[in-house]
C-alpha atoms as a PDB file:
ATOM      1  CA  UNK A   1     -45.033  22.242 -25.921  1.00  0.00           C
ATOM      2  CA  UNK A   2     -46.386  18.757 -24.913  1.00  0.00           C
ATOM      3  CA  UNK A   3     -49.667  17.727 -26.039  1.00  0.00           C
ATOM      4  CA  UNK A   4     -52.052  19.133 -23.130  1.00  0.00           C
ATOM      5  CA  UNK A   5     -54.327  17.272 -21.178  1.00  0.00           C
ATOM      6  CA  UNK A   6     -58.074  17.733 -22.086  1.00  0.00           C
ATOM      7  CA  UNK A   7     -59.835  19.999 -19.591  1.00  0.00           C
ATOM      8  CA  UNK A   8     -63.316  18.855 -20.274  1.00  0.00           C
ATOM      9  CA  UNK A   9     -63.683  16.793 -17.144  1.00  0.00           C
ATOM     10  CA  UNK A  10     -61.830  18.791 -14.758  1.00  0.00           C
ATOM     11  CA  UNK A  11     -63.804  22.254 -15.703  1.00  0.00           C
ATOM     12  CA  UNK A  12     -67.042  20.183 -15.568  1.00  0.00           C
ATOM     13  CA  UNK A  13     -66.226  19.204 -11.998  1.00  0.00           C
ATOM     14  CA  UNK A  14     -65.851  22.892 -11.358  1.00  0.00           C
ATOM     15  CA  UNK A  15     -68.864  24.244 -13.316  1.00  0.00           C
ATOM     16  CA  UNK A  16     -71.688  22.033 -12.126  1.00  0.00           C
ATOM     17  CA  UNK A  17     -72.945  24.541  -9.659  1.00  0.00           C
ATOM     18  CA  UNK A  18     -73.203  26.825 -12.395  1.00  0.00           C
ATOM     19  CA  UNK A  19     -76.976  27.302 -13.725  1.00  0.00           C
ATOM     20  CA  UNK A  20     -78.541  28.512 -16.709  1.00  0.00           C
ATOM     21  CA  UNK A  21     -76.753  31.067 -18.400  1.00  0.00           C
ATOM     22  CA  UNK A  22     -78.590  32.454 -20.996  1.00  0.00           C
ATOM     23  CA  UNK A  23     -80.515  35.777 -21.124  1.00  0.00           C
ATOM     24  CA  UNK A  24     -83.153  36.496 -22.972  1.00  0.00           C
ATOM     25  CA  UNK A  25     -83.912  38.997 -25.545  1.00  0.00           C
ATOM     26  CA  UNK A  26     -87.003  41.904 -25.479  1.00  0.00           C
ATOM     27  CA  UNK A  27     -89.414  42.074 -28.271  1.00  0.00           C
ATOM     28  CA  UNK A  28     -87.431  44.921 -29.597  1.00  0.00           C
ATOM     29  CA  UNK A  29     -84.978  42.291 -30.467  1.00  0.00           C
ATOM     30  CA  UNK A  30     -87.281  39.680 -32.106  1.00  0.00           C
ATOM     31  CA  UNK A  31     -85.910  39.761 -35.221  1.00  0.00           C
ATOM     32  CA  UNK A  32     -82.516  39.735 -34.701  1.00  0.00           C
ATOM     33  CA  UNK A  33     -80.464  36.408 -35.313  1.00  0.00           C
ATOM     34  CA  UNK A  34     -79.585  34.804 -31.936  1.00  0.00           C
ATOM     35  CA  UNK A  35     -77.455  31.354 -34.122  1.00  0.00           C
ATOM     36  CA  UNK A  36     -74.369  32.306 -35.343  1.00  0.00           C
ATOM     37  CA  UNK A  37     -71.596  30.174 -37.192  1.00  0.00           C
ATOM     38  CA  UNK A  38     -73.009  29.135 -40.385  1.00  0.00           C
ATOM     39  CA  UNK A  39     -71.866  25.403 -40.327  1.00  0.00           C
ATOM     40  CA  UNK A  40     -70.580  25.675 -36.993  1.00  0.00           C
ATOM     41  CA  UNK A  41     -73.592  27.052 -35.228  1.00  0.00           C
ATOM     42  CA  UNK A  42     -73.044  29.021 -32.095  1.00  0.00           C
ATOM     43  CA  UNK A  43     -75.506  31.016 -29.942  1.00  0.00           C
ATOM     44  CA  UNK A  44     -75.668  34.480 -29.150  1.00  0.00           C
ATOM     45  CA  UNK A  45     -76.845  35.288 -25.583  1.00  0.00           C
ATOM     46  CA  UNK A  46     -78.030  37.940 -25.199  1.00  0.00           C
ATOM     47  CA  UNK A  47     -78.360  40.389 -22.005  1.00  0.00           C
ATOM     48  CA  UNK A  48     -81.069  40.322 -19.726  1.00  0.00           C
ATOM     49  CA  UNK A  49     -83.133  43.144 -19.933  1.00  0.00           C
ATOM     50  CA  UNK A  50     -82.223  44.301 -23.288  1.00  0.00           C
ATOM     51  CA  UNK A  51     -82.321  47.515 -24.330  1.00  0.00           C
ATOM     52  CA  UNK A  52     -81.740  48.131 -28.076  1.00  0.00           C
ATOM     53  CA  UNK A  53     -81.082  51.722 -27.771  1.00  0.00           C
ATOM     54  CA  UNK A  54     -77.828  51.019 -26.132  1.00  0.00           C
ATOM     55  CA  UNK A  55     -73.946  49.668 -26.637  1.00  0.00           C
ATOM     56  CA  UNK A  56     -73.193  46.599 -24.699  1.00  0.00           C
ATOM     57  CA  UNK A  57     -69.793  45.000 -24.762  1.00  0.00           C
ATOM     58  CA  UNK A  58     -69.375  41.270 -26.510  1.00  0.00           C
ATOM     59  CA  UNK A  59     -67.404  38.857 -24.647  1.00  0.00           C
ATOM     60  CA  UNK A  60     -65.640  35.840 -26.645  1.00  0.00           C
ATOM     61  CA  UNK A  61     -65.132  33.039 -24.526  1.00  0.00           C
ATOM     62  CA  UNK A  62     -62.476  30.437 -26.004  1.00  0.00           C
ATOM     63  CA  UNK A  63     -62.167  26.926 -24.260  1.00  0.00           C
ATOM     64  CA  UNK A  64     -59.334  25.137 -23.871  1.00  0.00           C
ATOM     65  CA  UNK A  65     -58.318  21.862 -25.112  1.00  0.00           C
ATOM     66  CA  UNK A  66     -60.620  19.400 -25.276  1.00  0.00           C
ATOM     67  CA  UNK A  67     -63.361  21.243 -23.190  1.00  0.00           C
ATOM     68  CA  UNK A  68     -66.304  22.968 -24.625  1.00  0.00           C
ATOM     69  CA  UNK A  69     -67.327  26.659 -24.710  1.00  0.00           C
ATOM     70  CA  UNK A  70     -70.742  26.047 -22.391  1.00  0.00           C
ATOM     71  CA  UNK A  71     -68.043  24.228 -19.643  1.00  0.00           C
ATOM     72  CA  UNK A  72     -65.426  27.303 -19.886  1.00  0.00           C
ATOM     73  CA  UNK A  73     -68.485  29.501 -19.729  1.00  0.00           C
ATOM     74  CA  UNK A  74     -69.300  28.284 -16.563  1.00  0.00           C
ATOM     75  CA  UNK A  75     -65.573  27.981 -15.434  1.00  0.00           C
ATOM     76  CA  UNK A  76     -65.350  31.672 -15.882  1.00  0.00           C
ATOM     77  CA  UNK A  77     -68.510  32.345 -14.839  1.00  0.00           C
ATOM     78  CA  UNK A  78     -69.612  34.391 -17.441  1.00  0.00           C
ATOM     79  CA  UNK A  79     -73.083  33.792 -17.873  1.00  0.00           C
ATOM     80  CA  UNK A  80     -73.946  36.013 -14.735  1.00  0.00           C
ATOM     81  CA  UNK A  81     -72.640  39.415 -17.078  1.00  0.00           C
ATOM     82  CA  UNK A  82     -75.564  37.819 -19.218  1.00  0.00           C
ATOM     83  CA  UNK A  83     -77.753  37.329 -16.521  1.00  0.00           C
ATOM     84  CA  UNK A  84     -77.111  40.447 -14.911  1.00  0.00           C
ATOM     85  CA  UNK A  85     -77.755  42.853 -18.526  1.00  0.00           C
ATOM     86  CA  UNK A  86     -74.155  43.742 -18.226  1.00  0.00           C
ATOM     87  CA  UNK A  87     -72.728  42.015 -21.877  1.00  0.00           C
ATOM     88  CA  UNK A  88     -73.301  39.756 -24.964  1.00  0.00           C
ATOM     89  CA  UNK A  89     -71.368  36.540 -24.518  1.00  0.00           C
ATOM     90  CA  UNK A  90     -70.871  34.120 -27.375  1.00  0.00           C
ATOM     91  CA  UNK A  91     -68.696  30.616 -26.452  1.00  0.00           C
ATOM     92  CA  UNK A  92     -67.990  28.683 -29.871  1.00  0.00           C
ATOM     93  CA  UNK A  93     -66.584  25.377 -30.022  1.00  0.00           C
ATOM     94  CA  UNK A  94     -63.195  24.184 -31.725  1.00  0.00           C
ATOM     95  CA  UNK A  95     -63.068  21.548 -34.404  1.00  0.00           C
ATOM     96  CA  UNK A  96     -63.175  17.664 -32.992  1.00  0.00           C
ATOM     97  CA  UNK A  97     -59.390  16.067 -33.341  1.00  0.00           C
ATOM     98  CA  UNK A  98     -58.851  12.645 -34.247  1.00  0.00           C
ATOM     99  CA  UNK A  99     -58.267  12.160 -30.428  1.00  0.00           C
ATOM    100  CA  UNK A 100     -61.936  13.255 -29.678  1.00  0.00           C
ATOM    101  CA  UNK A 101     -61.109  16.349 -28.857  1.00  0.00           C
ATOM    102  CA  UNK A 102     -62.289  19.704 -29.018  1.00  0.00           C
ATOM    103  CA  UNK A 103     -59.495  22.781 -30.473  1.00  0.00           C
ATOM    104  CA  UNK A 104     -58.436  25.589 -31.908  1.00  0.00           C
ATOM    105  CA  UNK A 105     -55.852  26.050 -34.713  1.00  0.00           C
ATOM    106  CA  UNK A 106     -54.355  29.020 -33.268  1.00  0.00           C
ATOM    107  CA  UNK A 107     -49.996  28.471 -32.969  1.00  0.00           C
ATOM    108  CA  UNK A 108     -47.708  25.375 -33.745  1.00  0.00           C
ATOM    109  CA  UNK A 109     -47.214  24.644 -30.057  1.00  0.00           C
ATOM    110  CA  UNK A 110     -51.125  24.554 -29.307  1.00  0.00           C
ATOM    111  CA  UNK A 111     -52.875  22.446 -30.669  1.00  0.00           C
ATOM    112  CA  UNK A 112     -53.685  21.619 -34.200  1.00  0.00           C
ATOM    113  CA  UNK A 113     -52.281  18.158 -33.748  1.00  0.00           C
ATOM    114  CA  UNK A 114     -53.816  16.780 -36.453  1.00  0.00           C
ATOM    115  CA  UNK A 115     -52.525  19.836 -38.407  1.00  0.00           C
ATOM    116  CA  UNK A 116     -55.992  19.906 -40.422  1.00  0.00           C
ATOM    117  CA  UNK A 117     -54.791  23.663 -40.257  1.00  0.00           C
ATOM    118  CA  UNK A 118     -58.662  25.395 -40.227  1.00  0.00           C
ATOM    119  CA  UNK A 119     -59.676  28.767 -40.335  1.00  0.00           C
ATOM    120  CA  UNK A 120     -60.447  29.797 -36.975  1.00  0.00           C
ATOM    121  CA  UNK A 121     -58.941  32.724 -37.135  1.00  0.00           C
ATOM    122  CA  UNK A 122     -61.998  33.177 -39.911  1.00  0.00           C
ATOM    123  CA  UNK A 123     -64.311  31.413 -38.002  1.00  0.00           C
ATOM    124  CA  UNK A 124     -64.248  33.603 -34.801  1.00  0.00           C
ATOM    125  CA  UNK A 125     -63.982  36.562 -36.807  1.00  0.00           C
ATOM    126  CA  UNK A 126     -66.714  36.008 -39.017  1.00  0.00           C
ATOM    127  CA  UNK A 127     -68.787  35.151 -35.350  1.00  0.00           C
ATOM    128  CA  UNK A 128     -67.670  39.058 -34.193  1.00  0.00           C
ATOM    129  CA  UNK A 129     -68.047  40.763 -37.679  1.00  0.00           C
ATOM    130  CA  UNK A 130     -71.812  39.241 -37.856  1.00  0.00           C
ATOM    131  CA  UNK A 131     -72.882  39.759 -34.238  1.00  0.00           C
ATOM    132  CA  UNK A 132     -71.805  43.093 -34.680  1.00  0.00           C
ATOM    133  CA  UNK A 133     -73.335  43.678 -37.819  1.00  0.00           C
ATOM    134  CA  UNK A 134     -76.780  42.289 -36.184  1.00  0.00           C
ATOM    135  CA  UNK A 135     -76.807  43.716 -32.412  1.00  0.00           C
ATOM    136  CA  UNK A 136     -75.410  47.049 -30.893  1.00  0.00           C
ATOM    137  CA  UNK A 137     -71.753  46.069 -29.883  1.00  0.00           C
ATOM    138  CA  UNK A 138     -69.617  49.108 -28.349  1.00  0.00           C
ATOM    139  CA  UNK A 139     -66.947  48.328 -30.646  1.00  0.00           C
ATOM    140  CA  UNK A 140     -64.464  50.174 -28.486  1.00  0.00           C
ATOM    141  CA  UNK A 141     -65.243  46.728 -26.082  1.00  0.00           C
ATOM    142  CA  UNK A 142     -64.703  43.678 -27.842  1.00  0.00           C
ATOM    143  CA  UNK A 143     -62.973  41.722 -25.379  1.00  0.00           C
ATOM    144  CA  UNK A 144     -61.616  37.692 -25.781  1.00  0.00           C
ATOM    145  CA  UNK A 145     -61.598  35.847 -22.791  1.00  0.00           C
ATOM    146  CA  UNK A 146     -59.373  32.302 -23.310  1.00  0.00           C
ATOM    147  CA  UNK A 147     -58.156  29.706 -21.685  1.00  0.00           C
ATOM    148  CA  UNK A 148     -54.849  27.367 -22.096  1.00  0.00           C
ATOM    149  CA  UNK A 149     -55.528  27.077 -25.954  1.00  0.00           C
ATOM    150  CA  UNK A 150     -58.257  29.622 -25.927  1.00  0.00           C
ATOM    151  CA  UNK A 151     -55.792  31.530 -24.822  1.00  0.00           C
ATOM    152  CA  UNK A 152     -53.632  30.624 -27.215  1.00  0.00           C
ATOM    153  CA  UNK A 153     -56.191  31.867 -30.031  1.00  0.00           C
ATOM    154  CA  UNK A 154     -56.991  34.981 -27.870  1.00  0.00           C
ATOM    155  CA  UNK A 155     -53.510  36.032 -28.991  1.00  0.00           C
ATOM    156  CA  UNK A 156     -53.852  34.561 -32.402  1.00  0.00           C
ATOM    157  CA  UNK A 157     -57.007  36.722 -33.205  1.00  0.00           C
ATOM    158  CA  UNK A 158     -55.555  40.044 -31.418  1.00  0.00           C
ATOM    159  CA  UNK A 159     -52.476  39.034 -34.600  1.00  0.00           C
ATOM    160  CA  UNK A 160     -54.903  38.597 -37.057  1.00  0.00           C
ATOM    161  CA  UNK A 161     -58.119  41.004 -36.240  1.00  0.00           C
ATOM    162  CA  UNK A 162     -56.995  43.541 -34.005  1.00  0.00           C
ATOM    163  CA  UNK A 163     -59.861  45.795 -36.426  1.00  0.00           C
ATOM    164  CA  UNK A 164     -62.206  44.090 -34.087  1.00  0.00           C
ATOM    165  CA  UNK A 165     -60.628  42.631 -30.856  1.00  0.00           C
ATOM    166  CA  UNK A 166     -59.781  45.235 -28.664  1.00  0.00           C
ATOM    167  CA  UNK A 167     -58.529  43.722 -25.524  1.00  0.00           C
ATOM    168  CA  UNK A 168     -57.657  40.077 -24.936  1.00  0.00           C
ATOM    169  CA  UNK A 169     -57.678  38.315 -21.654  1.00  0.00           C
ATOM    170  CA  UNK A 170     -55.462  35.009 -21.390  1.00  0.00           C
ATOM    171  CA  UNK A 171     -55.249  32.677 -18.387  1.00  0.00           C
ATOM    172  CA  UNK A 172     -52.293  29.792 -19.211  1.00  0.00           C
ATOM    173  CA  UNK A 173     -52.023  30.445 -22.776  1.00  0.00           C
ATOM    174  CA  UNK A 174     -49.193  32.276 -24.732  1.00  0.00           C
ATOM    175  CA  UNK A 175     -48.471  34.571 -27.559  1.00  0.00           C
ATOM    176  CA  UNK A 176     -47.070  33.655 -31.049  1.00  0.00           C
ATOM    177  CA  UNK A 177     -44.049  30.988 -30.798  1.00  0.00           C
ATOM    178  CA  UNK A 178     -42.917  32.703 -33.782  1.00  0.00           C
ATOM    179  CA  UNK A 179     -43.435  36.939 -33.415  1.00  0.00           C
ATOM    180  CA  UNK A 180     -42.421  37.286 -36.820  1.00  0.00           C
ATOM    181  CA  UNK A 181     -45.774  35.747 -37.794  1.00  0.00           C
ATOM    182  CA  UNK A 182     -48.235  38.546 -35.835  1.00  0.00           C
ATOM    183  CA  UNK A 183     -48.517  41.857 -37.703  1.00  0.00           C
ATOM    184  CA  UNK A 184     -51.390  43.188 -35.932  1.00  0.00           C
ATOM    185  CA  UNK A 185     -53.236  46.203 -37.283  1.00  0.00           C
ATOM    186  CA  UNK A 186     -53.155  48.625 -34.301  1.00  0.00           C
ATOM    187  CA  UNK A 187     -52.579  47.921 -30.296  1.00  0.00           C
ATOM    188  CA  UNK A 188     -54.674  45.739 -28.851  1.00  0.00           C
ATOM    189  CA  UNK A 189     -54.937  45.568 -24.833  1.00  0.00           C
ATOM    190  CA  UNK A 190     -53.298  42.477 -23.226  1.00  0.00           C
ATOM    191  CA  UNK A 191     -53.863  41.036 -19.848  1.00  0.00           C
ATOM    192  CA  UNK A 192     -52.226  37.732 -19.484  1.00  0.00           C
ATOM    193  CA  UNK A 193     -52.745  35.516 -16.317  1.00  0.00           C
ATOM    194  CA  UNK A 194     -50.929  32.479 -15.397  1.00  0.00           C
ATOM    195  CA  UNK A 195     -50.266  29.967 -12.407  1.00  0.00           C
ATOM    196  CA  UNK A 196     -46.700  30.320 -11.360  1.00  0.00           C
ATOM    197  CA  UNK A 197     -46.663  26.212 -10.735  1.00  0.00           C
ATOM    198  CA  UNK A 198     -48.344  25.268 -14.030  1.00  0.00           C
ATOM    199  CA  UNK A 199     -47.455  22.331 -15.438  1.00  0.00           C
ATOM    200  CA  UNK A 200     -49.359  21.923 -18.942  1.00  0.00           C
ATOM    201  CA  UNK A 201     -48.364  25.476 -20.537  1.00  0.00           C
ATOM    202  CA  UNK A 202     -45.450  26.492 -17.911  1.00  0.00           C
ATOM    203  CA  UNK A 203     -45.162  29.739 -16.287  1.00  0.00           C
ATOM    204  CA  UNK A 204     -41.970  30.979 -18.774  1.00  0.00           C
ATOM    205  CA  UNK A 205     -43.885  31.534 -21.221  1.00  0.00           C
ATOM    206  CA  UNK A 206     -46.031  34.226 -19.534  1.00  0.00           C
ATOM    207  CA  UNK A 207     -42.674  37.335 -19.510  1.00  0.00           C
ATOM    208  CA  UNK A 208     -41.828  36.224 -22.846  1.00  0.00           C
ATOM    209  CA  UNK A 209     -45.828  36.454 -24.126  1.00  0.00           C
ATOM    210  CA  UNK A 210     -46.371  40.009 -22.539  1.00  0.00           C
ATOM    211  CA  UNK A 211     -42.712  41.241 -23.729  1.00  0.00           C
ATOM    212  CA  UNK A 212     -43.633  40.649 -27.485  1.00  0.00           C
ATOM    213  CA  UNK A 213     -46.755  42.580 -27.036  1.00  0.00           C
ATOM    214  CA  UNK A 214     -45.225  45.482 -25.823  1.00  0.00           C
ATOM    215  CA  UNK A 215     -43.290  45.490 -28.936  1.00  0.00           C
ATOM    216  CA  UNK A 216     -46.308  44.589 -30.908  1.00  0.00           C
ATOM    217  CA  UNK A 217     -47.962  47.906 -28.868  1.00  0.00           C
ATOM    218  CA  UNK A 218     -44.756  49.979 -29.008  1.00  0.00           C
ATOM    219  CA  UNK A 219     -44.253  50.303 -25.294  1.00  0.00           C
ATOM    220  CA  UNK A 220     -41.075  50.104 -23.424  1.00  0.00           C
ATOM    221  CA  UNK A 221     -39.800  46.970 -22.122  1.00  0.00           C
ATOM    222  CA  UNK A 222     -39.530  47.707 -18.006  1.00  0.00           C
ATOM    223  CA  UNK A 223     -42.414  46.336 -16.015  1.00  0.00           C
ATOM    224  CA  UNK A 224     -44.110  48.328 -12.790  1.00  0.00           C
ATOM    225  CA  UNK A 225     -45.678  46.179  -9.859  1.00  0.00           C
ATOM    226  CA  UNK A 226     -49.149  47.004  -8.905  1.00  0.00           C
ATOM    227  CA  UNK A 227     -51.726  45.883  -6.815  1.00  0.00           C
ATOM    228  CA  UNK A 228     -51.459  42.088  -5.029  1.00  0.00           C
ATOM    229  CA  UNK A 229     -55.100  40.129  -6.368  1.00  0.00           C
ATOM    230  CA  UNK A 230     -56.783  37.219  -4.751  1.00  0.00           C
ATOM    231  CA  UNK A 231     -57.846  35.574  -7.157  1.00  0.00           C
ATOM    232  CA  UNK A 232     -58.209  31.923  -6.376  1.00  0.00           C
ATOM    233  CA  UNK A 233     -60.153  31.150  -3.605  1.00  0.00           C
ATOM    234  CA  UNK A 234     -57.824  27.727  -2.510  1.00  0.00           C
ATOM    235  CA  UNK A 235     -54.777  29.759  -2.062  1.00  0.00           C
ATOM    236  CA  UNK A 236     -54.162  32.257   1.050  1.00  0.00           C
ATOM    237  CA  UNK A 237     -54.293  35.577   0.841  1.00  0.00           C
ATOM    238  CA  UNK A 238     -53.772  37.985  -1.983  1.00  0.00           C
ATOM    239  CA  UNK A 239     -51.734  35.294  -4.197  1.00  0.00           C
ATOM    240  CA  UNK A 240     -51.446  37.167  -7.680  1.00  0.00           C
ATOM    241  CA  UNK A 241     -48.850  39.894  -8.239  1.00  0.00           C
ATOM    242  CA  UNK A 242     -49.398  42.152 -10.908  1.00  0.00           C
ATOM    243  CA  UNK A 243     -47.245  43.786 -13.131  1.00  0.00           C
ATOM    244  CA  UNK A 244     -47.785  46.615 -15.878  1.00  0.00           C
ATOM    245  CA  UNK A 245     -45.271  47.169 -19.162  1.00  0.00           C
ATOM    246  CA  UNK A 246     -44.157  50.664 -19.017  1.00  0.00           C
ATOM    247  CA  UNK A 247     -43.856  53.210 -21.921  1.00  0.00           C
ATOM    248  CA  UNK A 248     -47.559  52.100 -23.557  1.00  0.00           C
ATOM    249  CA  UNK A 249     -49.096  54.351 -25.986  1.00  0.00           C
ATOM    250  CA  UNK A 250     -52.391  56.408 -24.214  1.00  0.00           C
ATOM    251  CA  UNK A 251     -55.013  54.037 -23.629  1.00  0.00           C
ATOM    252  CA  UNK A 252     -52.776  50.762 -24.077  1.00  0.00           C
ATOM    253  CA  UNK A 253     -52.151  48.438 -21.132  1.00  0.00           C
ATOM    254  CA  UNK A 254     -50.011  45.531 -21.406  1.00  0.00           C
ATOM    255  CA  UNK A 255     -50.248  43.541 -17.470  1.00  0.00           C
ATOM    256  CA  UNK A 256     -48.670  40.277 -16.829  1.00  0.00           C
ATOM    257  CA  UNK A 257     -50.837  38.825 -13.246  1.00  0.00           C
ATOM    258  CA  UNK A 258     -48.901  36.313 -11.569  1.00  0.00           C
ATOM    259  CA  UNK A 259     -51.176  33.440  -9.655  1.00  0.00           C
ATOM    260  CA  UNK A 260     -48.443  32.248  -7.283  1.00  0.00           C
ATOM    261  CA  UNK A 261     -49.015  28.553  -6.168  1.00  0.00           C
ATOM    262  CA  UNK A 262     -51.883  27.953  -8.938  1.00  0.00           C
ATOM    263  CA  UNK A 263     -51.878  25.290 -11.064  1.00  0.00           C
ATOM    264  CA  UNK A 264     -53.031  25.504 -15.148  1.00  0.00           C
ATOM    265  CA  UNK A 265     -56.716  25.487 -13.539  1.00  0.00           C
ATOM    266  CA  UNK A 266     -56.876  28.122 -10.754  1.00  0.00           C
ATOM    267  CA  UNK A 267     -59.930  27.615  -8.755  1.00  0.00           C
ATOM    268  CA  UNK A 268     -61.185  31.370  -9.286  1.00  0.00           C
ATOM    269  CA  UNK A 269     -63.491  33.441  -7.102  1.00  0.00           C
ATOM    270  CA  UNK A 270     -67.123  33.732  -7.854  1.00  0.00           C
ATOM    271  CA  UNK A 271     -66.938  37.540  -9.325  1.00  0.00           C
ATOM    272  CA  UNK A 272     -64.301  36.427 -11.707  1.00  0.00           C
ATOM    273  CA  UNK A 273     -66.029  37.372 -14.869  1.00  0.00           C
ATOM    274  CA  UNK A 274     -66.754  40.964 -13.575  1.00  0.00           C
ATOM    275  CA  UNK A 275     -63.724  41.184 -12.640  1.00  0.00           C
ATOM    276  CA  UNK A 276     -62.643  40.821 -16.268  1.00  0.00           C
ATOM    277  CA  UNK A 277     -65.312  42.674 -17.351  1.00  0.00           C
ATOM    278  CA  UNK A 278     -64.539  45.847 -15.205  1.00  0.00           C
ATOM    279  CA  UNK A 279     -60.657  45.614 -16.351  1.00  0.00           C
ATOM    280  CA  UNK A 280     -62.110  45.435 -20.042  1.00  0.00           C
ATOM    281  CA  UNK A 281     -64.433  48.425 -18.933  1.00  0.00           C
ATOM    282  CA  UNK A 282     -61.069  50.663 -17.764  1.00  0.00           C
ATOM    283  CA  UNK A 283     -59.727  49.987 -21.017  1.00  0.00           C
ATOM    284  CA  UNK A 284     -61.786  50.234 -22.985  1.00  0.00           C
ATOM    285  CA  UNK A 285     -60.302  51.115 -26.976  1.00  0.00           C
ATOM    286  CA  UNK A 286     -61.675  54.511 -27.441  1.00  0.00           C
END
């Protein structure tokens, strides 16, 4: 795969509407750590109205190349399941390239150009191991949300940690260039979305990305259509097909969406990040 273009600008000319998305924590939570990261500090946000005697699910939102975690935050739109008490969201930043740009080390096709070859797989582990270790995370709802690279690492931690990550939510990215390489642990739920006219990670590799995790999930390899989705707001209609691997394992889903006419950034409706959220919610690991 070609060396993408950064996103940075064009997400930050669809974020700026986007406010403040941090929540705040009660004083039952004063103590708790809200930095994250160690050298690579990343904050935790947490809720709004807090309440420490319950589960909340963590959302890990993973930028794509050369963009930032605050601007695919806002792409997504995630800070309102802070704002509205429904999650914890954390969005870490890559590593800085020697083009000035922002990644993570997650396949050979995407994008450790450099090939400095660090441990993000470590990295964004360590973030979920420690948050979890510090705040009440359902782990049954671990979910990463990526983007284009991010997505690329969603697919690379659900290899790598699928202990932790129990559902993985890609839009433009793709699974392992070599399959050989990702033992997971157990099944980990995939949804993978991507823009049937995309032109910086091409639509072939979504079948081929959802067909090696229904081996990696030990389903069956025929797919059922579902429901048509509308989920970007500059095409007509209900634009995204969906399709569902059959043969899954109780409680494993393996969906391939299909944003016909979308480009590698949809313009997505405001409720996007519930949207996500709610799929995460009906399947959930239990």
């Amino acid at each position: 795969m070609r060396r993408p273009a950064p996103l940075a600008f064009t997400l930050l000319a669809l974020a700026v509407s986007c406010g403040d998305n941090g929540g705040s924590p009660s004083s039952d939570a004063a103590s708790a750590p809200l930095v994250f990261g160690g050298s690579r500090p990343t904050n935790l946000q947490v809720p709004a109205g807090f309440d420490a005697s319950k589960q909340y699910p963590l959302v890990v939102i993973l930028h794509g190349y050369g963009a930032t975690g605050s601007l695919q935050e806002a792409f997504f739109g995630a800070g309102a399941l802070v704002s509205s008490g429904q999650a914890f969201v954390i969005a870490p930043d890559g590593l800085v390239d020697g083009s000035g740009n922002q990644y993570w080390n997650a396949d050979p096709a995407c994008c450790d150009f450099d090939h400095a070859n660090p441990d993000d797989v470590g990295f964004i582990g360590g973030l979920i191991d420690d948050v979890s270790a510090a705040w009440p995370i359902d782990p049954g709802a671990v979910t990463l949300l990526g983007h284009s690279n991010g997505g690329f690492m969603a697919y690379k931690m659900a290899c790598a940690r699928a202990d932790v990550v129990t559902n993985i939510e890609v839009l433009a990215g793709a699974a392992a260039s070599d399959p050989t390489t990702c033992t997971p642990s157990r099944a980990v739920e995939v949804l993978h979305m991507h823009g049937t006219i995309d032109n910086e990670v091409p639509y072939d590799v979504a079948v081929p990305s959802v067909e090696q995790w229904a081996t990696h999930d030990a389903c069956g390899s025929a797919m059922t259509a579902g429901s048509d989705l509308d989920l970007d707001t500059t095409l007509p209609g209900a634009e995204t097909t969906t399709a569902t691997i059959d043969g899954c394992p109780t409680g494993i889903t393996v969906e391939l969406w299909s944003i016909t006419g979308a480009s590698h950034i949809p313009t997505l409706a405001a409720d996007f990040s519930t949207t996500m959220l709610d799929y995460s919610a009906a399947h959930r690991r239990p």
